[in-house]
C-alpha atoms as a PDB file:
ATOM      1  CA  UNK A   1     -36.483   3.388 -14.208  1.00  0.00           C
ATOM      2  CA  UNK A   2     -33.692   2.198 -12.026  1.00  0.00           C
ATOM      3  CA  UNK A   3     -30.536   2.165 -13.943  1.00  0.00           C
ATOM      4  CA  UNK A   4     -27.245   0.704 -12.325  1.00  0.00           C
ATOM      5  CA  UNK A   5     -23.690   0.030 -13.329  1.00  0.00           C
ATOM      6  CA  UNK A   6     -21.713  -2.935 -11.535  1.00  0.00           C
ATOM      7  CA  UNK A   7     -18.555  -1.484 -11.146  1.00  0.00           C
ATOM      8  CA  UNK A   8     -16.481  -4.644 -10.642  1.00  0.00           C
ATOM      9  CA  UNK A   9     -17.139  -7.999 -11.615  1.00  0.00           C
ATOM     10  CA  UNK A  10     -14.728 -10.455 -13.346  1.00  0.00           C
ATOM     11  CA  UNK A  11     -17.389 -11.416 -16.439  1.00  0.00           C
ATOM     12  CA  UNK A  12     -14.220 -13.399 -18.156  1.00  0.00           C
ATOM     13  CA  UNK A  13     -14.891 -16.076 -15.077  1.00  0.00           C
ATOM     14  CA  UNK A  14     -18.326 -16.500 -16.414  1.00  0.00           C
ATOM     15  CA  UNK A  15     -19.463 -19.372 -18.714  1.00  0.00           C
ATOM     16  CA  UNK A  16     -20.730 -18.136 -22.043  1.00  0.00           C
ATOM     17  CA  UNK A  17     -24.137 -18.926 -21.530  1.00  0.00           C
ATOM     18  CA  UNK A  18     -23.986 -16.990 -17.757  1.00  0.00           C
ATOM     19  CA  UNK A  19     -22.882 -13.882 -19.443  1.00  0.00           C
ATOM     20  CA  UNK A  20     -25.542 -14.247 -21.930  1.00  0.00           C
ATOM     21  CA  UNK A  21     -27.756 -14.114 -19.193  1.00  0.00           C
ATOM     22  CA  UNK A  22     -26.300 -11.550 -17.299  1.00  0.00           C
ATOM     23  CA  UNK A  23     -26.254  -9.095 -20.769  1.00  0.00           C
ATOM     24  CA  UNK A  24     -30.638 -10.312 -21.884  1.00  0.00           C
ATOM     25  CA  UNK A  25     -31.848 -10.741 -18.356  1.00  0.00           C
ATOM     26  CA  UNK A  26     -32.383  -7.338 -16.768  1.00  0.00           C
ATOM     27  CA  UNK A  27     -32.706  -4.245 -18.674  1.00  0.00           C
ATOM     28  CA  UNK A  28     -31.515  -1.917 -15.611  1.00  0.00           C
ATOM     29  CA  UNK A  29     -28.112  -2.964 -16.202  1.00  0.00           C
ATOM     30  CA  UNK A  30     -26.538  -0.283 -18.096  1.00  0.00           C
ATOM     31  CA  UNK A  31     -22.582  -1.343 -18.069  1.00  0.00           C
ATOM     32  CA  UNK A  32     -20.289  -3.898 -16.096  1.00  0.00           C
ATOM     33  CA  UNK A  33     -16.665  -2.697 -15.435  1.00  0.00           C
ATOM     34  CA  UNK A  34     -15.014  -5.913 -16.291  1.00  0.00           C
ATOM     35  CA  UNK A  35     -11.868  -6.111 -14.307  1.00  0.00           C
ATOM     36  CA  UNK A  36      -8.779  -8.765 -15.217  1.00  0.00           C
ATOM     37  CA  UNK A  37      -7.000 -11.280 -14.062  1.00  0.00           C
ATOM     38  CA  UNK A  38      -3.688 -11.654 -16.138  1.00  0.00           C
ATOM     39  CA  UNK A  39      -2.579 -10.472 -19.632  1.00  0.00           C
ATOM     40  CA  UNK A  40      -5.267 -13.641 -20.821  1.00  0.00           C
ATOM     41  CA  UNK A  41      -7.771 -12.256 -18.857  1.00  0.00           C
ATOM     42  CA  UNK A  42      -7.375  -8.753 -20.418  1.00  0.00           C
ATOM     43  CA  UNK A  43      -7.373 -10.159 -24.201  1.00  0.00           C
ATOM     44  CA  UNK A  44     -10.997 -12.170 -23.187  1.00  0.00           C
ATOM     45  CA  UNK A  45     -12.218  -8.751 -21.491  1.00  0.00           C
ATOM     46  CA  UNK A  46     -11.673  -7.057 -24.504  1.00  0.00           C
ATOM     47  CA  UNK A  47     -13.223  -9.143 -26.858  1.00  0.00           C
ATOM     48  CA  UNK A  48     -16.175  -9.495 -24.761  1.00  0.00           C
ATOM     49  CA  UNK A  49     -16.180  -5.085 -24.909  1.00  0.00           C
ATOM     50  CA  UNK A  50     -16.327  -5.796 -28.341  1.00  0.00           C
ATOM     51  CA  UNK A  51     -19.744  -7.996 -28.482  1.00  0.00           C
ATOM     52  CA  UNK A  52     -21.169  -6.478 -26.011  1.00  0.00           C
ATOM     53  CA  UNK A  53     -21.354  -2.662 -25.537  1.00  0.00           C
ATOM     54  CA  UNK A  54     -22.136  -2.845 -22.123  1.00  0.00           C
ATOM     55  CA  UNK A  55     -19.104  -3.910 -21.124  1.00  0.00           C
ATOM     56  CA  UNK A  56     -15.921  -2.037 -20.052  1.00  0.00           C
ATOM     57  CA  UNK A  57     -12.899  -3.512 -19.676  1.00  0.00           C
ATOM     58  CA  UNK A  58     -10.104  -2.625 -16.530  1.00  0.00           C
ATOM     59  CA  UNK A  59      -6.723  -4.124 -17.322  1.00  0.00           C
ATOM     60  CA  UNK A  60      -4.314  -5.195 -14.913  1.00  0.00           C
ATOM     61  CA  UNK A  61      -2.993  -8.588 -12.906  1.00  0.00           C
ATOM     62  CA  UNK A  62      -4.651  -9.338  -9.895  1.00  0.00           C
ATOM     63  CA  UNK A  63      -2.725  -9.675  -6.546  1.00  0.00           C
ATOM     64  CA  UNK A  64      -3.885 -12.783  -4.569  1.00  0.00           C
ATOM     65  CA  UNK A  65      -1.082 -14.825  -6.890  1.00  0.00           C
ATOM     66  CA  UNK A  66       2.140 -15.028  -7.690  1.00  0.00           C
ATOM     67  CA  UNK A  67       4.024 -12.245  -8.950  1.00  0.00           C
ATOM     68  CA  UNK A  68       4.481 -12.418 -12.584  1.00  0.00           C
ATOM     69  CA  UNK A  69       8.110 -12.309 -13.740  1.00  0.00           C
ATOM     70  CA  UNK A  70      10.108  -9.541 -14.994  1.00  0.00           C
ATOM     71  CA  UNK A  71       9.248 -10.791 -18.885  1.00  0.00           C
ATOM     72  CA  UNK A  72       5.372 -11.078 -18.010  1.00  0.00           C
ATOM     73  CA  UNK A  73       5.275  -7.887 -16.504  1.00  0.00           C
ATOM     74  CA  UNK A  74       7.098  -6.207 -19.842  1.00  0.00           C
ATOM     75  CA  UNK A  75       4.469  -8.044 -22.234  1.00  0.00           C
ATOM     76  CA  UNK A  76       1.367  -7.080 -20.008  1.00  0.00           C
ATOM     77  CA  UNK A  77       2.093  -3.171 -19.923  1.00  0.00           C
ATOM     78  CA  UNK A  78       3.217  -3.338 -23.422  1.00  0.00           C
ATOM     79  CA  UNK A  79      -0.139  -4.379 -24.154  1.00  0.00           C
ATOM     80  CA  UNK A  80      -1.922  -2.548 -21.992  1.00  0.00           C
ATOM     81  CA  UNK A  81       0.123   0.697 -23.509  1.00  0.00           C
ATOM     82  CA  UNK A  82      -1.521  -0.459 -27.026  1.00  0.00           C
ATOM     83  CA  UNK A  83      -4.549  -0.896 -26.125  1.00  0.00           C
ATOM     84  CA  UNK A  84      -5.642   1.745 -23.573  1.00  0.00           C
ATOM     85  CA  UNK A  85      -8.175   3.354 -25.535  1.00  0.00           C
ATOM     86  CA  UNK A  86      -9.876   0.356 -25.149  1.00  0.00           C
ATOM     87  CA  UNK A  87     -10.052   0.521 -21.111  1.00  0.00           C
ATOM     88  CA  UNK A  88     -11.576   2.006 -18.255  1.00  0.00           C
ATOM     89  CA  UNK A  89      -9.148   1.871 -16.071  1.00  0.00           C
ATOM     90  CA  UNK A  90      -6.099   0.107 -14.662  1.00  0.00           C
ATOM     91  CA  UNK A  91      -7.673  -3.032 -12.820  1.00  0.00           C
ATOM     92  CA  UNK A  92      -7.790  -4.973 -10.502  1.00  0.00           C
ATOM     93  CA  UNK A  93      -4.455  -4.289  -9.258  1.00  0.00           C
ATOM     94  CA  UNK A  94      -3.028  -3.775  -5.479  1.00  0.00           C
ATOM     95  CA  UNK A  95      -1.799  -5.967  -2.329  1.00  0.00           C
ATOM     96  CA  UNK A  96      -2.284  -9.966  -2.031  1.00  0.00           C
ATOM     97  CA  UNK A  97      -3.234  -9.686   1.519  1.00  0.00           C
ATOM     98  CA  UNK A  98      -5.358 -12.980   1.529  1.00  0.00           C
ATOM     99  CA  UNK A  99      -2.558 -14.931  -0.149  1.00  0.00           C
ATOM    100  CA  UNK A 100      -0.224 -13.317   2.733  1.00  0.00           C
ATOM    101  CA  UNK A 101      -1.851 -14.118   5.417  1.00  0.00           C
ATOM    102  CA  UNK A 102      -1.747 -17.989   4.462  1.00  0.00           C
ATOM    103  CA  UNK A 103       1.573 -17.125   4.578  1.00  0.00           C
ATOM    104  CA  UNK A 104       2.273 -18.316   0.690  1.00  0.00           C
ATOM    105  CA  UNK A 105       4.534 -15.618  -0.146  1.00  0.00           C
ATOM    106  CA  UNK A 106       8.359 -14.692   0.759  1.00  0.00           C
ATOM    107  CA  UNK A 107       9.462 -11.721   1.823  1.00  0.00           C
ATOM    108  CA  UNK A 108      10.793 -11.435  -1.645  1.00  0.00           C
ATOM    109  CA  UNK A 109       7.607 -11.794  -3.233  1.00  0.00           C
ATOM    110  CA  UNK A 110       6.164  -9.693  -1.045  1.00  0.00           C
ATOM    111  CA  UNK A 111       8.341  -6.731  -1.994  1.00  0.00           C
ATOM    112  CA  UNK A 112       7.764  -7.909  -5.769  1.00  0.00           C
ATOM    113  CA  UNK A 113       3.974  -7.304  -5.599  1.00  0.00           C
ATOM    114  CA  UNK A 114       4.661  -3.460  -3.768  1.00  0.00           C
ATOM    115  CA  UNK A 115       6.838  -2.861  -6.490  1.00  0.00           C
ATOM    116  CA  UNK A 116       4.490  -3.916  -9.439  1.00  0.00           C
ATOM    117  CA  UNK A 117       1.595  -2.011  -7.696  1.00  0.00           C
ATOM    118  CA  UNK A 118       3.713   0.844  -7.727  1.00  0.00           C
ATOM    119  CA  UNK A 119       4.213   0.554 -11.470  1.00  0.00           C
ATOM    120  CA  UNK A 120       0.703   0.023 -12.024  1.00  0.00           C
ATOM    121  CA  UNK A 121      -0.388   3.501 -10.290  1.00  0.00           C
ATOM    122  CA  UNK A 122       2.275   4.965 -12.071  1.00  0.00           C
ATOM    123  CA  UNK A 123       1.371   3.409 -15.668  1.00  0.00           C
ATOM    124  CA  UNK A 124      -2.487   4.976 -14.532  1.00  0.00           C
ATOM    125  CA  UNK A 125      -0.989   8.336 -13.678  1.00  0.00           C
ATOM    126  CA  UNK A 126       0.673   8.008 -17.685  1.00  0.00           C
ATOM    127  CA  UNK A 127      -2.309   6.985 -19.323  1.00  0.00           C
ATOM    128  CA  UNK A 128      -4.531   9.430 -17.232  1.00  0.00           C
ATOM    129  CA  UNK A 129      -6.883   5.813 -15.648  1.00  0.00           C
ATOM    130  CA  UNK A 130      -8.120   5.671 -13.019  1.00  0.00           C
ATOM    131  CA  UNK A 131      -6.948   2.848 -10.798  1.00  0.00           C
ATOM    132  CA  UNK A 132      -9.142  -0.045  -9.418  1.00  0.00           C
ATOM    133  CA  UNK A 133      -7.465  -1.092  -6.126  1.00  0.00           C
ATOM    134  CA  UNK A 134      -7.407  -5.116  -4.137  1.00  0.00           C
ATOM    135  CA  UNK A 135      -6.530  -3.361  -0.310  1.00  0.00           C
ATOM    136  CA  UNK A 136      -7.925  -4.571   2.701  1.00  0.00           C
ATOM    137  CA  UNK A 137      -7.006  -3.942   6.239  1.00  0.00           C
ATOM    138  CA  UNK A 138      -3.698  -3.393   6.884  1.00  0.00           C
ATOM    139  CA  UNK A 139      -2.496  -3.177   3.041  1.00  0.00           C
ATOM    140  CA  UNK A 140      -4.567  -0.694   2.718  1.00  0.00           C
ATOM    141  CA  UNK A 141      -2.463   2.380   4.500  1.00  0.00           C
ATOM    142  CA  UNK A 142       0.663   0.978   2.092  1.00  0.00           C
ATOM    143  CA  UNK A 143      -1.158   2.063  -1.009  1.00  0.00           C
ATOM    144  CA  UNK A 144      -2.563   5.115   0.200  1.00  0.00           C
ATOM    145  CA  UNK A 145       1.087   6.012   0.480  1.00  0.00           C
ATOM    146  CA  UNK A 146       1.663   4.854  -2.827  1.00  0.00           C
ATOM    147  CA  UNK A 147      -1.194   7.116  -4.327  1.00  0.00           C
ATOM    148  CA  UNK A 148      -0.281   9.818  -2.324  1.00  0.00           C
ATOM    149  CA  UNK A 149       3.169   9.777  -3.231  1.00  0.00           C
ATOM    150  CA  UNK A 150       2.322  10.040  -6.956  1.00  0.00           C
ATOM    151  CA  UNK A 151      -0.500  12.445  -6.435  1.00  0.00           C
ATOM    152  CA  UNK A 152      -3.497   9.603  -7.496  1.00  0.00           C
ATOM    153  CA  UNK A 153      -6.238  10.435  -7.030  1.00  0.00           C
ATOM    154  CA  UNK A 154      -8.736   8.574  -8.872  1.00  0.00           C
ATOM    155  CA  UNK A 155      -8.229   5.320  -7.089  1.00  0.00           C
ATOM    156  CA  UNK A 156     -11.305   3.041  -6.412  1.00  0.00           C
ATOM    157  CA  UNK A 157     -11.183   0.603  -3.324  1.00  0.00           C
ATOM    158  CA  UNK A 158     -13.580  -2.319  -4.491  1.00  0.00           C
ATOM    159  CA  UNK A 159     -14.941  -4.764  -1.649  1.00  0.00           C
ATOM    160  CA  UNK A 160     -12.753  -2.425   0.789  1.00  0.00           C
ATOM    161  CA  UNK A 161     -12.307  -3.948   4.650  1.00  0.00           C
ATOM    162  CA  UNK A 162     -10.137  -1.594   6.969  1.00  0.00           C
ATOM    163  CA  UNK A 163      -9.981  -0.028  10.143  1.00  0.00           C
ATOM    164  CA  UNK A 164     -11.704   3.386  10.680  1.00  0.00           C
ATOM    165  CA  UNK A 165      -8.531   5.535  10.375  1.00  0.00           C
ATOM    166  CA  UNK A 166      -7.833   4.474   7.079  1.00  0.00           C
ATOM    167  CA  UNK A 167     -11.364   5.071   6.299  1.00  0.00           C
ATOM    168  CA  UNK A 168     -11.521   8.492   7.018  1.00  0.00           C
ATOM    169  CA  UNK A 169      -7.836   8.936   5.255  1.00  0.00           C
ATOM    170  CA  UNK A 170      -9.701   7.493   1.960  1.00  0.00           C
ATOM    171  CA  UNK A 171     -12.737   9.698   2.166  1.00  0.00           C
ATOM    172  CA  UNK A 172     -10.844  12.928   2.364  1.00  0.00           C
ATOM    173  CA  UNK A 173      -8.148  12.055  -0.160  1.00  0.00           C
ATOM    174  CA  UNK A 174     -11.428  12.003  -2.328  1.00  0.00           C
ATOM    175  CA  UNK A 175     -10.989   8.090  -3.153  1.00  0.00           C
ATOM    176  CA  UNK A 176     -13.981   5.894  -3.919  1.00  0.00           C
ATOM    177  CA  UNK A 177     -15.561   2.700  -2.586  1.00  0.00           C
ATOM    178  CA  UNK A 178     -17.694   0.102  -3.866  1.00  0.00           C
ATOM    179  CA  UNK A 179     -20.320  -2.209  -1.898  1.00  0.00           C
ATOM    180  CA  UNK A 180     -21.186  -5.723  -2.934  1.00  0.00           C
ATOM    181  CA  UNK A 181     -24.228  -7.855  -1.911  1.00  0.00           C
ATOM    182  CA  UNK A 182     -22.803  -8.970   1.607  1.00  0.00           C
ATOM    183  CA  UNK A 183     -23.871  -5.497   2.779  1.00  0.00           C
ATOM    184  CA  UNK A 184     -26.853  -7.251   3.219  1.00  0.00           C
ATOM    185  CA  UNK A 185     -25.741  -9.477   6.439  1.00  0.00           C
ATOM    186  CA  UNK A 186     -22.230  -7.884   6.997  1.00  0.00           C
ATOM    187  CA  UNK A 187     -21.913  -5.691   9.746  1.00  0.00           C
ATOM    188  CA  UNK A 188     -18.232  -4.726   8.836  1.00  0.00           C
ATOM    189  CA  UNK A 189     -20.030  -3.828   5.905  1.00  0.00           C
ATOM    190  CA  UNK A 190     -22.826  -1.638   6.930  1.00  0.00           C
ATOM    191  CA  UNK A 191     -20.258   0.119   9.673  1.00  0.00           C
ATOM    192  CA  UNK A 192     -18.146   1.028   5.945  1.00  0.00           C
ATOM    193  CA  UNK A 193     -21.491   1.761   4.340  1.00  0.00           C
ATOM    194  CA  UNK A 194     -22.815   4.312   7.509  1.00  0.00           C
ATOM    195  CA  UNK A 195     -19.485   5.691   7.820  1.00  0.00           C
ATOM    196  CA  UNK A 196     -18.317   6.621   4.047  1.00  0.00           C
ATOM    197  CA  UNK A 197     -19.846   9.225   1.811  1.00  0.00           C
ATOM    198  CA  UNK A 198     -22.544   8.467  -0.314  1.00  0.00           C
ATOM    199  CA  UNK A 199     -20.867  10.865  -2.655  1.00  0.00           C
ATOM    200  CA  UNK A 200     -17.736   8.447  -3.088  1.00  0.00           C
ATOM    201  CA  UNK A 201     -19.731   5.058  -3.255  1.00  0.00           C
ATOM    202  CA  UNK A 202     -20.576   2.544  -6.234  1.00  0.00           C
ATOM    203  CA  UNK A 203     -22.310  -0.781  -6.114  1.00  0.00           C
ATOM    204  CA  UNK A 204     -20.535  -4.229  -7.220  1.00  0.00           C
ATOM    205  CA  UNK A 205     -20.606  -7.731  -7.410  1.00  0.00           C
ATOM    206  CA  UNK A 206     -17.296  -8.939  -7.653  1.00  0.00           C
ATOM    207  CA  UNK A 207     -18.893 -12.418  -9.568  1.00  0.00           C
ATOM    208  CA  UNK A 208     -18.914 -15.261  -9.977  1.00  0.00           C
ATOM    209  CA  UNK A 209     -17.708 -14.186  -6.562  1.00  0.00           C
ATOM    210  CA  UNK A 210     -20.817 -16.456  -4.595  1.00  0.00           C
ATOM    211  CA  UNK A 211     -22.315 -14.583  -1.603  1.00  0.00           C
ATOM    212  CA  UNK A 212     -24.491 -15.866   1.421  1.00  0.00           C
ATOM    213  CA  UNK A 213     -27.290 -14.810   3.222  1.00  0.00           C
ATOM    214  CA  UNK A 214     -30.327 -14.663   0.785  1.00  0.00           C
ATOM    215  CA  UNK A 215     -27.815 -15.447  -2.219  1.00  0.00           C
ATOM    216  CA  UNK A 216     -26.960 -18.924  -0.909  1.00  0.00           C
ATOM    217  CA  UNK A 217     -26.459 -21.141  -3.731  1.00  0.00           C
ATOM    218  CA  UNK A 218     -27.080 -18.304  -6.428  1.00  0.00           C
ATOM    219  CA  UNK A 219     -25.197 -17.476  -9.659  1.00  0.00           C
ATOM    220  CA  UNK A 220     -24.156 -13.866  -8.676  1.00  0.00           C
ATOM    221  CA  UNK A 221     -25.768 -12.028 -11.648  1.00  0.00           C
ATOM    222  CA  UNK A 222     -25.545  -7.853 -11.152  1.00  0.00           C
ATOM    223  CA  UNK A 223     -29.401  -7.475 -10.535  1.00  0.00           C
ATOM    224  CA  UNK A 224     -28.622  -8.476  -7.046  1.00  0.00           C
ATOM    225  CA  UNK A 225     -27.143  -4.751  -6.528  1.00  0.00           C
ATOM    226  CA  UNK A 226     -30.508  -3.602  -6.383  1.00  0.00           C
ATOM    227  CA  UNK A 227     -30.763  -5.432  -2.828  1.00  0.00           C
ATOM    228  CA  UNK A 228     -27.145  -3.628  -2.084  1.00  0.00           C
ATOM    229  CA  UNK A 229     -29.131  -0.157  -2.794  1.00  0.00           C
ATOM    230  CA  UNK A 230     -32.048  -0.869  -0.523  1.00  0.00           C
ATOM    231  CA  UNK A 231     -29.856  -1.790   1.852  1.00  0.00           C
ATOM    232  CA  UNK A 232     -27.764   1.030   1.665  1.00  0.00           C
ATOM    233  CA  UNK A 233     -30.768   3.272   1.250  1.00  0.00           C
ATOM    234  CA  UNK A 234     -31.967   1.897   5.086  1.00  0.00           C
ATOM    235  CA  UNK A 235     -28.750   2.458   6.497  1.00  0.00           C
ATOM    236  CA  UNK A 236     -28.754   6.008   4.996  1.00  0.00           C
ATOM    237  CA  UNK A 237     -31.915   6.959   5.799  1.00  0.00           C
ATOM    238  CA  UNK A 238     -32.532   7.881   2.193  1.00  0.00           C
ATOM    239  CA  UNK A 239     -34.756   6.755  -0.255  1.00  0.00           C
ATOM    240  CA  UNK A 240     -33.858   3.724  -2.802  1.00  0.00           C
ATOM    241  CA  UNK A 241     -33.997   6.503  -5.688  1.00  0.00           C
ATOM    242  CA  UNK A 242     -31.807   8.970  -4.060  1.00  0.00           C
ATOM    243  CA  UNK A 243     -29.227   6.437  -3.693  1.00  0.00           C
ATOM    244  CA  UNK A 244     -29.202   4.584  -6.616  1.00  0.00           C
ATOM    245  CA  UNK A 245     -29.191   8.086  -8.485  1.00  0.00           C
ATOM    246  CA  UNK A 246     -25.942   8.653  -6.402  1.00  0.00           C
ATOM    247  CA  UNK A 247     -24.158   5.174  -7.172  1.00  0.00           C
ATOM    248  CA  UNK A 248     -24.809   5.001 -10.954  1.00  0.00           C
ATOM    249  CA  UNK A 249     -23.889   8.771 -11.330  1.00  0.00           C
ATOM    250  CA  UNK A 250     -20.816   7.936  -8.876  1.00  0.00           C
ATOM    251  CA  UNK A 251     -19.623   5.188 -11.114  1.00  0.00           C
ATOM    252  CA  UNK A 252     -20.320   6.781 -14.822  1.00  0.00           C
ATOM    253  CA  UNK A 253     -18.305   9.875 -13.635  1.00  0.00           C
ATOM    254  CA  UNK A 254     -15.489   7.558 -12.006  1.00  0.00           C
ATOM    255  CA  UNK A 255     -14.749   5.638 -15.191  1.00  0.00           C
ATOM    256  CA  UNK A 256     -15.855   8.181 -17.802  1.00  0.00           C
ATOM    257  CA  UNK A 257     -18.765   6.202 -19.421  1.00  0.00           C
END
């Protein structure tokens, strides 16, 4: 039987009746790496780990938003420090390159969110996580330096959009990618998908996160992965089971579960 792991979705965005849903409705579903928001979003990740076994929590603060302040950023690694046996991984953490280009940041904050990123693959180098990474295009090459610099190398690029040098950097330094349901009608997409190693590659959904194509107007629930394998499997040239043995393995050895 098809098993799968989505490994990065913000479940803490969902309603409680979605994530009932999402946890009853399909039995292939075998865990959810819940990544967070804030310090808020971390506390609601781990209570949902704790009704819910499939879940697995990913603490962090997520880029595309202001830069917490110098108080925040004390509280939220003090917590995270007591209660790492209770994550994954560090996550989602990295550049706000969205909230940069609408030009919403200073040059100030910008240096503010390099500098918190670098604390954050430094607080996953202390607690031995690994990191799950918010890097497109031209942020990307900034935290490869960071990782690199501090010898990281269990860093996972979710949703990842970059040009093809940076690619190929990120396969050999052994980091990982994950693919979510716009593989289906992205092009950018495939071109990642044809280009990467299957042997570095997980499946997401990044919900609620709502996708097009033949998921207009859907709840994004992880069952649509399945579609993401096929997809993958045709660009490939494998078969559905190869792959999906690949991504699920990929992801359970990535995060330890």
């Amino acid at each position: 039987m098809l098993k799968m792991i989505d490994a990065h979705i913000h479940l803490d965005h969902y309603n409680d009746q979605e994530i009932q849903d999402i946890m009853e409705s399909d039995s292939s579903i075998e865990a959810l790496i819940s990544v967070s928001f804030d310090l808020e979003s971390c506390k609601k990740n781990k209570d949902l780990a704790k009704l819910y076994r499939k879940v697995k929590p990913s603490f962090g603060y997520h880029p595309e938003q202001m830069p917490p302040t110098e108080k925040e950023i004390e509280t939220l690694f003090s917590w995270i420090r007591s209660n790492q046996n209770d994550m994954v991984a560090v996550g989602e953490v990295g550049l706000p390159y969205y909230l940069g280009k609408d030009q919403k940041l200073t040059t100030l904050q910008r240096s503010q969110h390099i500098e918190l990123l670098e604390a954050f693959i430094t607080l996953s180098k202390e607690l031995e996580k690994p990191i799950v990474l918010h890097a497109v295009y031209e942020d990307a090459p900034i935290v490869c330096d960071l990782l690199e610099r501090y010898s990281v190398t269990g860093a996972h690029f979710h949703w990842f959009k970059g040009d093809s040098k940076t690619v190929q950097r990120m396969a050999e330094n052994g980091y990982y990618i994950s693919v979510t349901p716009d593989v289906l009608y992205e092009e950018e997409i495939q071109r990642l998908v044809q280009a990467y190693p299957l042997q570095q590659m997980m499946v997401e959904t990044d919900g609620p996160w709502p996708f097009e194509g033949p998921f207009a107007g859907k709840m994004t629930h992880p069952a649509m992965m399945r579609e993401s394998i096929k997809t993958i499997a045709k660009i490939k040239k494998l078969s559905m089971d190869e792959v999906s043995q690949y991504v699920f393995y990929n992801a359970k050895s990535f995060f330890a579960i």
